[in-house]
Structures are given as structure tokens and as C-alpha cells.
C-alpha atoms as a PDB file:
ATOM      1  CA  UNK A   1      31.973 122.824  24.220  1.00  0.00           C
ATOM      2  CA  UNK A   2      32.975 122.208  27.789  1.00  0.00           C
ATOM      3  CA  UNK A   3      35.495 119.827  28.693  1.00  0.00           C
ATOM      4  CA  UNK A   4      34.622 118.397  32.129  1.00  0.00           C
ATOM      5  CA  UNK A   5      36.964 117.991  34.944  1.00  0.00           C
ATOM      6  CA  UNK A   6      36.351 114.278  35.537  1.00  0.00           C
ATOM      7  CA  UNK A   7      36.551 112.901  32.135  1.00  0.00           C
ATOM      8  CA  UNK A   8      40.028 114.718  31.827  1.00  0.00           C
ATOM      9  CA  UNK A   9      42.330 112.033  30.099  1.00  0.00           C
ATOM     10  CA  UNK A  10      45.624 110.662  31.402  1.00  0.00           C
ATOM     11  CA  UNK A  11      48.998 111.939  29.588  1.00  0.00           C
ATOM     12  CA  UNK A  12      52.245 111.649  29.334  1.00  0.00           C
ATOM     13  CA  UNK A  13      52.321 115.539  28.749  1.00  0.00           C
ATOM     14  CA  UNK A  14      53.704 116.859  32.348  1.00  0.00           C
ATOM     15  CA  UNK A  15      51.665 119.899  31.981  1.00  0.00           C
ATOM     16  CA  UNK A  16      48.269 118.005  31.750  1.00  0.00           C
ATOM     17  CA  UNK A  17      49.062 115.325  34.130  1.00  0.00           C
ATOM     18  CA  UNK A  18      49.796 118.115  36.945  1.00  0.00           C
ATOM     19  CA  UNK A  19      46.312 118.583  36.505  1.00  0.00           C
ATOM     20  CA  UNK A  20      44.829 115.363  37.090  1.00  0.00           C
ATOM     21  CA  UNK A  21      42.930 115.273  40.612  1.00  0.00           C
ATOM     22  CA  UNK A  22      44.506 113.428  43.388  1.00  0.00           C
ATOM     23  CA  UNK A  23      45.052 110.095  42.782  1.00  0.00           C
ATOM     24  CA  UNK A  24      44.357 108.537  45.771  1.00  0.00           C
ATOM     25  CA  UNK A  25      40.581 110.281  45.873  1.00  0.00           C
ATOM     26  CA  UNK A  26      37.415 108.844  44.724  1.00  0.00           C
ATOM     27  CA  UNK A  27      35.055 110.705  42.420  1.00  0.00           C
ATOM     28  CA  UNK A  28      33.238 112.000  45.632  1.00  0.00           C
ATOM     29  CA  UNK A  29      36.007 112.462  47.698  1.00  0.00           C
ATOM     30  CA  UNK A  30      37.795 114.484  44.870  1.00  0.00           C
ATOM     31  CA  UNK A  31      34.846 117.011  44.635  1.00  0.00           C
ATOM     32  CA  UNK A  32      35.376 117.501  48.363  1.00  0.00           C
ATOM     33  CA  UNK A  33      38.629 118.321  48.526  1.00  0.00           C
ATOM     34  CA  UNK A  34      38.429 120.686  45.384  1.00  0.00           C
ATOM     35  CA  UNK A  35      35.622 122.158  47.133  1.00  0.00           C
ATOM     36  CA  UNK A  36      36.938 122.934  50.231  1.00  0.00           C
ATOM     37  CA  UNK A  37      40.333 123.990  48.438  1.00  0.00           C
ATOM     38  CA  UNK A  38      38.504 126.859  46.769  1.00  0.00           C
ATOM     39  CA  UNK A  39      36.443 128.023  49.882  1.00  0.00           C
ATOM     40  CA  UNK A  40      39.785 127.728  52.057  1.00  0.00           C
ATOM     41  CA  UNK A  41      41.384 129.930  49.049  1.00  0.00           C
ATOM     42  CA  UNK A  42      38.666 132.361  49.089  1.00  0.00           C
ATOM     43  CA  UNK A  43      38.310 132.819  52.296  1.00  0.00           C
ATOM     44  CA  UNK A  44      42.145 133.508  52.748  1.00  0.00           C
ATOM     45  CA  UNK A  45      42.030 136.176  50.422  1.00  0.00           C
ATOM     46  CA  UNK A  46      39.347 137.306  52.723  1.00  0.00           C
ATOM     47  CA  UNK A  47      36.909 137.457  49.193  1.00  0.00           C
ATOM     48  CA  UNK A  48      32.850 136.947  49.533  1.00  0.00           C
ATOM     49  CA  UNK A  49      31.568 134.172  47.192  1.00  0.00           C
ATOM     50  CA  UNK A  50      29.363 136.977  45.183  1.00  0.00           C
ATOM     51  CA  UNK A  51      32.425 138.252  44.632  1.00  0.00           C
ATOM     52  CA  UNK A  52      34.484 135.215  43.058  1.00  0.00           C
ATOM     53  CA  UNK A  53      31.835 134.757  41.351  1.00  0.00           C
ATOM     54  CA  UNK A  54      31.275 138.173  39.609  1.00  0.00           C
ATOM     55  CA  UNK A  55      35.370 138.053  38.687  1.00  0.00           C
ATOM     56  CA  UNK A  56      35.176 134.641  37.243  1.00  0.00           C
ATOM     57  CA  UNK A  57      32.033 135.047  35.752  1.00  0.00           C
ATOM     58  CA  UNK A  58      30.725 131.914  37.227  1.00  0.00           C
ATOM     59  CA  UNK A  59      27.156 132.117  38.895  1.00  0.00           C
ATOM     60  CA  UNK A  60      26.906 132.227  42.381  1.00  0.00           C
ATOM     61  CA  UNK A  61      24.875 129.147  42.711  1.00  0.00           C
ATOM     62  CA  UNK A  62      27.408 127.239  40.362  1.00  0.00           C
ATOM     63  CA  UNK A  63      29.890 128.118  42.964  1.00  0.00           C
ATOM     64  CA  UNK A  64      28.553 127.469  46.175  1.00  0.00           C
ATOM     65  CA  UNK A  65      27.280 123.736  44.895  1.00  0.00           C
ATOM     66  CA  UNK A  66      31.180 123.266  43.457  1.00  0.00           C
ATOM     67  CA  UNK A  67      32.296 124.253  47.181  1.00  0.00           C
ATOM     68  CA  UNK A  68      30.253 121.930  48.606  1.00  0.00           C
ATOM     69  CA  UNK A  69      31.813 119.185  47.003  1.00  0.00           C
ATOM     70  CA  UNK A  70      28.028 119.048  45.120  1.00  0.00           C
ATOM     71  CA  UNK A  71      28.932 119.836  41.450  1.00  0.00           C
ATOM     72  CA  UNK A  72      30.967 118.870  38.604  1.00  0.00           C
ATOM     73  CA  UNK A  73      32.474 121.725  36.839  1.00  0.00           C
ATOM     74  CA  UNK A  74      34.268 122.308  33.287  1.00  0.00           C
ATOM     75  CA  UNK A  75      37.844 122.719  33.290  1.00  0.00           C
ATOM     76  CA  UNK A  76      37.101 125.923  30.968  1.00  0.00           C
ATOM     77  CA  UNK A  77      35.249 127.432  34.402  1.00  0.00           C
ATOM     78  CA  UNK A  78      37.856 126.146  37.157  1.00  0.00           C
ATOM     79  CA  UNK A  79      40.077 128.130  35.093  1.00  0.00           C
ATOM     80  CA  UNK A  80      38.435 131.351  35.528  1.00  0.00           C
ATOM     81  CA  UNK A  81      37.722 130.968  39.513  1.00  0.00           C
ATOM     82  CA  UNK A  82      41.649 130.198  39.384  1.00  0.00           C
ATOM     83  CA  UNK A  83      42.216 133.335  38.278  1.00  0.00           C
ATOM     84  CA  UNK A  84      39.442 135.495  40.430  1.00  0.00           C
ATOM     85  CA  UNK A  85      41.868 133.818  43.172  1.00  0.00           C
ATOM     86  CA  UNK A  86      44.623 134.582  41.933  1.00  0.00           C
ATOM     87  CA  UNK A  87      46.312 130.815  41.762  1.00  0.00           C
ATOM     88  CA  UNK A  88      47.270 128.532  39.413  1.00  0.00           C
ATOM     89  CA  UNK A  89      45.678 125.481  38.367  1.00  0.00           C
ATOM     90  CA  UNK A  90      48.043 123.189  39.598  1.00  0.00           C
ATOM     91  CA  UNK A  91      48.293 125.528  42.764  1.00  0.00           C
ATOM     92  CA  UNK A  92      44.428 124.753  42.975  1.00  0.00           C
ATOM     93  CA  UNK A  93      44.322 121.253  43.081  1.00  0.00           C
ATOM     94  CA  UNK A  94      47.935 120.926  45.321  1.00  0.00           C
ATOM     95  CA  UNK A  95      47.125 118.732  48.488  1.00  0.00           C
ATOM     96  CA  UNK A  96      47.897 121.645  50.567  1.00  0.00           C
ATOM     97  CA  UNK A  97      44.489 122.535  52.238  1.00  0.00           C
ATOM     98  CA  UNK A  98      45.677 120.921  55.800  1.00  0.00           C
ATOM     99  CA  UNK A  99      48.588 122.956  55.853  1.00  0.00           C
ATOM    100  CA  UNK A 100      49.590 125.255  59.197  1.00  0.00           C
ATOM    101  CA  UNK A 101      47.707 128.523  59.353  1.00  0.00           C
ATOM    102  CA  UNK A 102      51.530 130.224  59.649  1.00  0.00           C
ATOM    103  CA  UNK A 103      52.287 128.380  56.442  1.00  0.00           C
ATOM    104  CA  UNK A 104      48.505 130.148  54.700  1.00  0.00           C
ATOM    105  CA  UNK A 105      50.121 133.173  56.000  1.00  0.00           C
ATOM    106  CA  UNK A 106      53.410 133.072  54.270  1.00  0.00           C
ATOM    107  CA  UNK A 107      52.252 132.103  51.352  1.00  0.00           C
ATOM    108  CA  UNK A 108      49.910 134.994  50.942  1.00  0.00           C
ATOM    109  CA  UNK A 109      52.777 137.283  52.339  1.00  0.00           C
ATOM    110  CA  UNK A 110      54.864 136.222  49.381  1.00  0.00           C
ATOM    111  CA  UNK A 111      51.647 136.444  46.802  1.00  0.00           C
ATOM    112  CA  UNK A 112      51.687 140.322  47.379  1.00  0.00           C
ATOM    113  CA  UNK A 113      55.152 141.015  47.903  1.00  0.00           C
ATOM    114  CA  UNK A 114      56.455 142.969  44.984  1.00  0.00           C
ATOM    115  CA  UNK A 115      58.997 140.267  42.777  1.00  0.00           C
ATOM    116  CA  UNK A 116      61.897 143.237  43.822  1.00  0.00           C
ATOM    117  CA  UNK A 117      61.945 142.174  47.429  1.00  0.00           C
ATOM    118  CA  UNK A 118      61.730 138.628  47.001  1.00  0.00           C
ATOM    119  CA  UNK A 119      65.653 138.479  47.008  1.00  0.00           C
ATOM    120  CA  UNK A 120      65.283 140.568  50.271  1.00  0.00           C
ATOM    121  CA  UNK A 121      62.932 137.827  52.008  1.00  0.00           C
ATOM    122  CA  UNK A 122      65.414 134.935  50.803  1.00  0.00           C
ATOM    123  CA  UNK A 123      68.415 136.382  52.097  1.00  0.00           C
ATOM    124  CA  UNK A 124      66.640 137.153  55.531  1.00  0.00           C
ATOM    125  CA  UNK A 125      65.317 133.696  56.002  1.00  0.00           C
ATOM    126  CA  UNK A 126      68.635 132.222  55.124  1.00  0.00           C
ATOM    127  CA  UNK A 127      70.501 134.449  57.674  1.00  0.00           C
ATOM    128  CA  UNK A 128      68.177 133.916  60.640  1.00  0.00           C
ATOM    129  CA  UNK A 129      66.913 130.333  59.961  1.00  0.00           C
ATOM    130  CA  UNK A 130      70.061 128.866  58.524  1.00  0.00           C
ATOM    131  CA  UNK A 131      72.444 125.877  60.702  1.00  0.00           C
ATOM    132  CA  UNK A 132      74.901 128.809  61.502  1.00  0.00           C
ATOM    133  CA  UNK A 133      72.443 130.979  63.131  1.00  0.00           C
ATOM    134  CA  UNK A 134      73.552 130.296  66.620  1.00  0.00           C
ATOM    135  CA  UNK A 135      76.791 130.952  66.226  1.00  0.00           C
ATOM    136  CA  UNK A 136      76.216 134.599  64.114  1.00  0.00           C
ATOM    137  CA  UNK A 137      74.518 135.731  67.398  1.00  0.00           C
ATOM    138  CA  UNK A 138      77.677 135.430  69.061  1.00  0.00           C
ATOM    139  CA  UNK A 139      79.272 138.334  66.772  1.00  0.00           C
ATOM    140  CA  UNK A 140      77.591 141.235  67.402  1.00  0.00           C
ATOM    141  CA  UNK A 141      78.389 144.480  65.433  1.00  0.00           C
ATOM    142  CA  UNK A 142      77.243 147.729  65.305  1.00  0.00           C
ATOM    143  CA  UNK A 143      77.033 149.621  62.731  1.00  0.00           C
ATOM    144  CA  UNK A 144      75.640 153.836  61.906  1.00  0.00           C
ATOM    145  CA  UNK A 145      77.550 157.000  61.585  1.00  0.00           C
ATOM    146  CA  UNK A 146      79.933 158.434  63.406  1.00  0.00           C
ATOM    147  CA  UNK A 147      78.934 159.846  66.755  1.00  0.00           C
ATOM    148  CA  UNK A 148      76.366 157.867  67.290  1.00  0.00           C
ATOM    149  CA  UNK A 149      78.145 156.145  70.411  1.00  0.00           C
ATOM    150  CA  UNK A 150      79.002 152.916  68.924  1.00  0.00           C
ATOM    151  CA  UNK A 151      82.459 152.854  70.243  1.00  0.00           C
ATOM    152  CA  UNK A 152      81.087 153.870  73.681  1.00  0.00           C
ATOM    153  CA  UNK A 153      78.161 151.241  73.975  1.00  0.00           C
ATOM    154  CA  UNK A 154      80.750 148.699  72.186  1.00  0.00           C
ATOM    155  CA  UNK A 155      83.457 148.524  75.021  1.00  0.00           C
ATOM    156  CA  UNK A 156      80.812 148.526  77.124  1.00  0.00           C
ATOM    157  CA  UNK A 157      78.996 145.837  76.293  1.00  0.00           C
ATOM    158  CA  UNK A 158      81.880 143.312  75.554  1.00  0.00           C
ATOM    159  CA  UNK A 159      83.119 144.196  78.946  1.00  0.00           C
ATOM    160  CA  UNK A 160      79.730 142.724  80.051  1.00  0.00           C
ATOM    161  CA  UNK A 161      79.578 139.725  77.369  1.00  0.00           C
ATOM    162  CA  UNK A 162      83.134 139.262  78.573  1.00  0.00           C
ATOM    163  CA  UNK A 163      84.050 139.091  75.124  1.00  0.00           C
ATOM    164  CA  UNK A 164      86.520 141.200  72.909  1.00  0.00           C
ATOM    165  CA  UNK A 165      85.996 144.640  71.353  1.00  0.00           C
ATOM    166  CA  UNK A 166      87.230 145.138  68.332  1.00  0.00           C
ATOM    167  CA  UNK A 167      87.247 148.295  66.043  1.00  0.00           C
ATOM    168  CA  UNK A 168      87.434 147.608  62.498  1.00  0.00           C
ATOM    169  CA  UNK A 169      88.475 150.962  61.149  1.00  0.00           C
ATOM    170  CA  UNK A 170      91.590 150.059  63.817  1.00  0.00           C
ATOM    171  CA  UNK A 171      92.175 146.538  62.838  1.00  0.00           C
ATOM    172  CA  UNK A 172      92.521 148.423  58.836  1.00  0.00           C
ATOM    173  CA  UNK A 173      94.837 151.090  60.267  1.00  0.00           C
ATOM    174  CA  UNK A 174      96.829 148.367  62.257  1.00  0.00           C
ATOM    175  CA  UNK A 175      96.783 145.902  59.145  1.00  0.00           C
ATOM    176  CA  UNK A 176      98.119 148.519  56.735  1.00  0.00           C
ATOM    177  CA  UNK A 177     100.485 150.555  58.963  1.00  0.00           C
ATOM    178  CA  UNK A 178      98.803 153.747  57.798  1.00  0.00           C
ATOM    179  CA  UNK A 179      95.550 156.138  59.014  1.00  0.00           C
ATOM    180  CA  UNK A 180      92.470 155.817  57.259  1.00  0.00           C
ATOM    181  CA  UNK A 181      92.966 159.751  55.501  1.00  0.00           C
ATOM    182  CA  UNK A 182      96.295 158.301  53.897  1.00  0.00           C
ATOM    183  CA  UNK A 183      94.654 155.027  52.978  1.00  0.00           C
ATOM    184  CA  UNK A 184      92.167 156.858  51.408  1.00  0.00           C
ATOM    185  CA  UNK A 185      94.468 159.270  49.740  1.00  0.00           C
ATOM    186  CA  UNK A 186      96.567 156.605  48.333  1.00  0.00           C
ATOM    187  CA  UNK A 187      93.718 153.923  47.375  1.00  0.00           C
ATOM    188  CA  UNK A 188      90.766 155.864  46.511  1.00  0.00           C
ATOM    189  CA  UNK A 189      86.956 154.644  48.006  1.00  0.00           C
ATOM    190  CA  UNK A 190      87.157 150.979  45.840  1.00  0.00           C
ATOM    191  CA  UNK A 191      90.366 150.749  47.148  1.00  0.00           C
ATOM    192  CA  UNK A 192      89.659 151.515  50.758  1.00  0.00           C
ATOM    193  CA  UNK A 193      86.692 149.061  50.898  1.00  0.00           C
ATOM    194  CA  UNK A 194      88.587 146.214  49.187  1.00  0.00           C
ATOM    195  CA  UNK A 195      91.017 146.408  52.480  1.00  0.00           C
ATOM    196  CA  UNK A 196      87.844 146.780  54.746  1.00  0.00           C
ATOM    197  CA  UNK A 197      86.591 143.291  53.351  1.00  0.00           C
ATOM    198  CA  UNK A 198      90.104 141.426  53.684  1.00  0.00           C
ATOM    199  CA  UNK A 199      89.886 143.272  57.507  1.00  0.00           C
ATOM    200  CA  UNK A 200      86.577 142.202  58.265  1.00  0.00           C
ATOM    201  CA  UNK A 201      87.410 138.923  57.079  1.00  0.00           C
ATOM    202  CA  UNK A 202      90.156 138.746  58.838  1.00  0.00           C
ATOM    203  CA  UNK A 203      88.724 139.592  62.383  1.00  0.00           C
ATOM    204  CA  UNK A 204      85.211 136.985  62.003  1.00  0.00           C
ATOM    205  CA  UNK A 205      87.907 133.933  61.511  1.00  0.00           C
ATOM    206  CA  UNK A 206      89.982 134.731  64.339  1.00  0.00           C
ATOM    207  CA  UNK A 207      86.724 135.375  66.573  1.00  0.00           C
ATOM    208  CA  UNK A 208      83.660 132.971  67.618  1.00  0.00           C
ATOM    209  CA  UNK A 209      82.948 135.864  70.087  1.00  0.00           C
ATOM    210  CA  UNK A 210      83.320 139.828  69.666  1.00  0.00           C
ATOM    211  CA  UNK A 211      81.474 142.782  69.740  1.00  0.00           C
ATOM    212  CA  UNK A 212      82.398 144.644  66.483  1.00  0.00           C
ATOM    213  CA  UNK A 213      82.313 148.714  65.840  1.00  0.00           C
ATOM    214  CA  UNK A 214      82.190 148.985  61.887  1.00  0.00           C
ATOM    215  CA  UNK A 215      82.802 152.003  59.931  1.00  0.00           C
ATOM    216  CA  UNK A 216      79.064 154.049  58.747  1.00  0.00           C
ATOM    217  CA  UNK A 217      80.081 153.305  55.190  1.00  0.00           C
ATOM    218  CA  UNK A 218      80.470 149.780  55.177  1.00  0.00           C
ATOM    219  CA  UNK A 219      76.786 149.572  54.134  1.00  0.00           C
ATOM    220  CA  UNK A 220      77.871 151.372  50.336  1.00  0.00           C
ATOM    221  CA  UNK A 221      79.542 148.082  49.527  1.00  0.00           C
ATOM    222  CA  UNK A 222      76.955 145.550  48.914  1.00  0.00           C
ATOM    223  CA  UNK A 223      79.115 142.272  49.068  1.00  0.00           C
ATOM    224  CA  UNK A 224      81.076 143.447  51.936  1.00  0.00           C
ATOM    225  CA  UNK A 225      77.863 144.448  54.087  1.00  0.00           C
ATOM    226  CA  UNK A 226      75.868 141.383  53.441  1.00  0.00           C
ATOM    227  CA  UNK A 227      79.088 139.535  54.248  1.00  0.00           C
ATOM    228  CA  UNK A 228      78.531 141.189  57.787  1.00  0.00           C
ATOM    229  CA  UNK A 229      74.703 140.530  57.969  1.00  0.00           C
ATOM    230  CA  UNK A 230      75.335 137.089  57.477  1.00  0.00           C
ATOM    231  CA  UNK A 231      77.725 136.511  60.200  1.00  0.00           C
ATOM    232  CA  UNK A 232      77.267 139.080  62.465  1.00  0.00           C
ATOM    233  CA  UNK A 233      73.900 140.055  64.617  1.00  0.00           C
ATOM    234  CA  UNK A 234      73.740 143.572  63.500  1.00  0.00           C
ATOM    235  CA  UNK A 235      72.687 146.536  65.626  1.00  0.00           C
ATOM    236  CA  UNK A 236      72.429 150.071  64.074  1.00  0.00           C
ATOM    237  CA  UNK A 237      73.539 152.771  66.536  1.00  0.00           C
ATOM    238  CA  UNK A 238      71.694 156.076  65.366  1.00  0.00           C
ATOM    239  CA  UNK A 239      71.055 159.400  66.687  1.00  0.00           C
ATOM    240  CA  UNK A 240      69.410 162.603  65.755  1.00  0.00           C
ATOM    241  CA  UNK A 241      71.603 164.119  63.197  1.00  0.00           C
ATOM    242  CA  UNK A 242      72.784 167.324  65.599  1.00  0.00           C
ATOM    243  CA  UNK A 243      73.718 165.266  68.362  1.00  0.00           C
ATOM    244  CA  UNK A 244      76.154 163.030  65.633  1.00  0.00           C
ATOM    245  CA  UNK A 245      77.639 166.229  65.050  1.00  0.00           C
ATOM    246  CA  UNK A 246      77.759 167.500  68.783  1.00  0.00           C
ATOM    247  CA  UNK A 247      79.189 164.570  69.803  1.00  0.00           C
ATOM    248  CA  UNK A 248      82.171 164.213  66.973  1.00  0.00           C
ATOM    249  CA  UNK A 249      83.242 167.964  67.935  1.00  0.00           C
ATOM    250  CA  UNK A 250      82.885 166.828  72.060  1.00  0.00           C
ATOM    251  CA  UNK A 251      85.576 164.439  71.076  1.00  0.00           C
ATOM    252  CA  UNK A 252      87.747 166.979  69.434  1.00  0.00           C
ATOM    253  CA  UNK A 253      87.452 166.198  65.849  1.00  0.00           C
ATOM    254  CA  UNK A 254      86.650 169.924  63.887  1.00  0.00           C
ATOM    255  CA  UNK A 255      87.627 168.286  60.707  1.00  0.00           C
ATOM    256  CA  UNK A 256      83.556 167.699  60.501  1.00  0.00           C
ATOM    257  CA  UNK A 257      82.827 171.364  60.001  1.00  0.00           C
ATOM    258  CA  UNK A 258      86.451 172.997  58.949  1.00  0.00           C
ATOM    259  CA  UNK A 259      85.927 174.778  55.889  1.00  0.00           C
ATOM    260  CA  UNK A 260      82.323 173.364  55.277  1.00  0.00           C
ATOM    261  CA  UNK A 261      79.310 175.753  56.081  1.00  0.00           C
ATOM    262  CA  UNK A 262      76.950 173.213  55.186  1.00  0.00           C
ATOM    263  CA  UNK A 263      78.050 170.125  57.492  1.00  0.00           C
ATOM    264  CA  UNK A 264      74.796 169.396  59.146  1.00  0.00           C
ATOM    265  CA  UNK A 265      72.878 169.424  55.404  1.00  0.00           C
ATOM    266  CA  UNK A 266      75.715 166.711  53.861  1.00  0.00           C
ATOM    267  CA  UNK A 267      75.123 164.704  57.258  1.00  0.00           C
ATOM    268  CA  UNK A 268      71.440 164.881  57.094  1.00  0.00           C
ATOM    269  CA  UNK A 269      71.817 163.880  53.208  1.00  0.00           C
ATOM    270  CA  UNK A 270      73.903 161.338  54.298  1.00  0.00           C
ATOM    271  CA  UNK A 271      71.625 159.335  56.970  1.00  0.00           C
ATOM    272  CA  UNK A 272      69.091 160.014  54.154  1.00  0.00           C
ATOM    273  CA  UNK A 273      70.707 157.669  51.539  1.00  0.00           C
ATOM    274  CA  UNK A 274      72.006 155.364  54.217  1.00  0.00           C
ATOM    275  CA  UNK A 275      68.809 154.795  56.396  1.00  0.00           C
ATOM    276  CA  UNK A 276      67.633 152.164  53.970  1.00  0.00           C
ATOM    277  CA  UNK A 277      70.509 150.108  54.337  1.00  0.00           C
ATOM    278  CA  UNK A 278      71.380 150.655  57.851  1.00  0.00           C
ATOM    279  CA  UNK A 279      67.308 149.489  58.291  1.00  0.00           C
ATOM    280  CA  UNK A 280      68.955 145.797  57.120  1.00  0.00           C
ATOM    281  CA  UNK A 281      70.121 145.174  60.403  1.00  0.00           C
ATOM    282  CA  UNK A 282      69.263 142.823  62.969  1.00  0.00           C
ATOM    283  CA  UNK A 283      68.124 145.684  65.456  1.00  0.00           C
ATOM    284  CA  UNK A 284      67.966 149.513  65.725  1.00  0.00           C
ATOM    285  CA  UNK A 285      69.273 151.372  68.846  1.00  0.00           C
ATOM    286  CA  UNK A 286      68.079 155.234  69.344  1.00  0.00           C
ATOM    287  CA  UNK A 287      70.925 156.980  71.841  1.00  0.00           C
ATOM    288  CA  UNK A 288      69.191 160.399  71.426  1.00  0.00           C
ATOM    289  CA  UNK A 289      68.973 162.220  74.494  1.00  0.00           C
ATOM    290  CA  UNK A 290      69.931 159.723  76.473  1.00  0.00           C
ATOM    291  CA  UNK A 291      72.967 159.175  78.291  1.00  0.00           C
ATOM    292  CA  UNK A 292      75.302 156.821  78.011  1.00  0.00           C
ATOM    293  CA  UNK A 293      74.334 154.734  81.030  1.00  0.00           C
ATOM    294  CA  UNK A 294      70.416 155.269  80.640  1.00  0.00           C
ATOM    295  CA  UNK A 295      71.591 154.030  76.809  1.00  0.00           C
ATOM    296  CA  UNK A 296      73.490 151.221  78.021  1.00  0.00           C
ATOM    297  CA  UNK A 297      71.251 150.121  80.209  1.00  0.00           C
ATOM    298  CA  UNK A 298      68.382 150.204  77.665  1.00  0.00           C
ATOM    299  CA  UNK A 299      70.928 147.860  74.689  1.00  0.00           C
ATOM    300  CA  UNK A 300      71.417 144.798  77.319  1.00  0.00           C
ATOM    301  CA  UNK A 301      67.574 144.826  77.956  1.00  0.00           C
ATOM    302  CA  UNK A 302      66.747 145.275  74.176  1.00  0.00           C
ATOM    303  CA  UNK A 303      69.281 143.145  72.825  1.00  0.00           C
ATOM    304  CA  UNK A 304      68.417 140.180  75.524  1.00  0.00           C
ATOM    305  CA  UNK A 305      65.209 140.278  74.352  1.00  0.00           C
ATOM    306  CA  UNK A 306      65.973 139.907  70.604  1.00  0.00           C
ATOM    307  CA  UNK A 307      68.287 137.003  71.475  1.00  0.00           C
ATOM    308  CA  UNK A 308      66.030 135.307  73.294  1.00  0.00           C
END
């Protein structure tokens, strides 16, 4: 037996009355609006009538007289063409049809994004959209391996932003009186990154304004790195993996391939793990084969752009 739409009884039950049309519609009106909410969801899903109707088992003909606000239809069959759309019934009769196009677009973003990365798309629109937004952009760090030329393009560019430069891995040498091999030594990786938070921390209250150089593994520590995404426009400095290398041992450092044959494979391996979280940032900055002018020159075009 079908239960029609319009003879759908009032309740107290929150469930039903979320169902009721409209209330401000007429009979005619109603039909109208229902229609032209299930060809606007159809056609956003980019799906031909034939086939809404073949997935809801609902004739074509039934269908094209329901979108033009022409027939009545049982609940029993609004159910299934909910479904063929992939909606909701309460989604079906919301009073959003006059919404912006942008908005349509979101929405249908979201509808196919896997439930994994929704906490992804929160956490993006809260850093870039929230109140504090203007004042993040005025902390920018970069972040990537070593040798990638973030301490070079750093200097550099607060020198232009007339702002500080600040090293991190320096501020945690300076806070703790000790390198960061002993601190390592003595604390172990959970206790090396529980001093790099307090640093971090630390440097972003004393400074509106800075251009930040953060150690490559800051991105391991969840807490710690999202603390920097959402306070600090993040850049990630990268490079081709041999010219990270070249450019540690230009620089003197031969700790990178003393006693280990099979440096460039465990840096490779490295970037590997690391690319997805160093893709988090704000921006990415190639300095392969570039120099460090051409580079520099390249970041304050890029990065006025972005800021824009």
C-alpha cells in the first residue's frame, strides 16, 4: 500500500516531522520545490534521468512529471530516488536548492571524500579560514630536510621582511645549554621532541613576526607539527635527494656518510616516509638546480602570490 507524500501526518516524533514538506509552501508550490530539488540533485551528480530512474526503479515518466512539480509521489518511491542520489530524505526536502554554486560544490566534494580525510579538510579550513589567520601569515617557517637551503633562503628572506630569523634547532641548543647529539644521547627521540615543543612554544609567544627554520623531523610528532601548521604559514624547502647530500658535505658535515655505505638509500627512504607530511604545508619550494639567488628570487615571487 503506498503511503502518499501529502497526506503524511503531523508528529511529535522528530524523525517524521523532519520530513514534513516546507511549511510555508502550498500543495502546488511544495511539488515545485521538491521537483526542482531532485532535478538540481541529479543534475549535480551530473546523472541522466533514465538513469535515476533505472537505480530507483521508478519509471522514467513517473520521474520527469515528479520534476516538474506535476505529480504526487509515495513516500515508499521518494525513498528510492533518495537513494539513486545518494541523499537523505531530510537532505531531499532541506530548503537548500538556492544555495551558491561554490556551496553545491563543497558539498559534493565532501560526499566523495573518503570519512579518513574528513579530519584533514576540518583542520585545513580551521587553519586558513579561522579569526587568527592574518596574524599566522606573519610567522613563516620552513620546514624539509637538511640541505635543502632552508637556513640560506631563511636569513634571506627575513632580511627582506625585515623581520627576525630564528633557528629552532638553535633556540633548543641555547635553551638547554647542550648540542642536539648530547640532547639526544641523554633524552632519547620522545625526549628530544618534548623540548622541541616547549622551544617552539617558546619562540611563537615572544614573536608576532619571524621567519622560522625548523628541524626535518618535526613533522614525526603529530601534536607538535600541527601546533606549527596552525600558527605558522608553512613552506617546505625540498630538493632532489643528491643535492641534500651534496650540499650537507659542501658545508663540512661528513657525519652524513661516515661509516654508512648506504647514506643516499636511508635519505631517499627518509623523504619517502616524510613527503606525506611535509605535503601538509602551506607551500612547497623546489631549490634543485637552482642557485641560491635564482631560488631566492623565485620564494618572494611565489610566496607573494600565496599571500595575496
Amino acid at each position: 500500500m503506498h503511503v502518499w507524500l501529502m497526506n503524511i501526518p503531523t508528529s511529535s516524533n522528530p524523525k517524521v516531522a523532519s520530513l514534513h514538506r516546507p511549511t510555508s509552501l502550498h500543495d502546488g508550490d511544495f511539488l515545485l520545490f521538491l521537483g526542482k530539488r531532485v532535478r538540481q540533485l541529479r543534475n549535480l551528480r551530473g546523472m541522466t534521468r533514465k538513469t535515476v530512474a533505472r537505480e530507483s526503479d521508478v519509471s522514467e515518466r513517473h520521474l520527469a512529471q515528479l520534476e516538474a512539480g506535476e505529480g504526487n509521489v509515495s513516500i515508499v518511491l521518494l525513498s528510492r530516488i533518495a537513494a539513486a542520489l545518494n541523499v537523505s530524505l531530510v537532505e531531499l526536502f532541506a530548503l537548500e536548492a538556492d544555495e551558491p554554486a561554490e556551496k553545491q560544490m563543497i558539498r559534493r566534494f565532501l560526499e566523495r571524500l573518503p570519512n579518513h580525510r574528513l579530519g584533514e579538510v576540518v583542520f585545513r579550513l580551521m587553519r586558513d579560514f579561522s579569526p587568527g589567520e592574518e596574524v599566522r601569515r606573519k610567522r613563516i617557517a620552513l620546514i624539509g630536510l637538511r640541505g635543502a637551503g632552508k637556513s640560506t633562503l631563511g636569513s634571506k628572506l627575513a632580511l627582506e621582511l625585515c623581520v627576525p630569523f630564528i633557528e629552532v634547532d638553535g633556540e633548543i641548543e641555547k635553551h638547554t645549554g647542550m648540542p642536539l647529539g648530547e640532547i639526544f644521547s641523554l633524552y632519547g627521540q620522545s625526549g628530544y621532541r618534548a623540548i622541541e615543543r616547549r622551544a617552539l612554544a617558546k619562540v611563537l609567544s615572544e614573536h608576532d613576526c619571524a621567519v622560522l627554520s625548523v628541524g626535518g623531523g618535526i613533522v614525526s610528532e603529530k601534536e607538535t607539527f600541527d601546533y606549527l601548521l596552525s600558527h605558522c604559514y608553512t613552506i617546505w624547502i625540498k630538493a632532489q635527494p643528491e643535492e641534500h647530500m651534496s650540499r650537507v658535505l659542501e658545508q663540512g658535515d661528513l657525519r652524513a656518510m661516515s661509516g654508512n655505505d648506504q647514506a643516499m638509500e636511508d635519505l631517499r627512504r627518509i623523504l619517502e616516509a616524510r613527503e606525506p607530511l611535509y605535503r601538509q604545508a602551506d607551500m612547497e619550494f623546489d631549490t634543485s638546480g637552482s642557485s641560491v639567488e635564482a631560488s631566492f628570487s623565485r620564494l618572494k615571487t611565489t610566496l607573494h602570490a600565496n599571500l595575496q
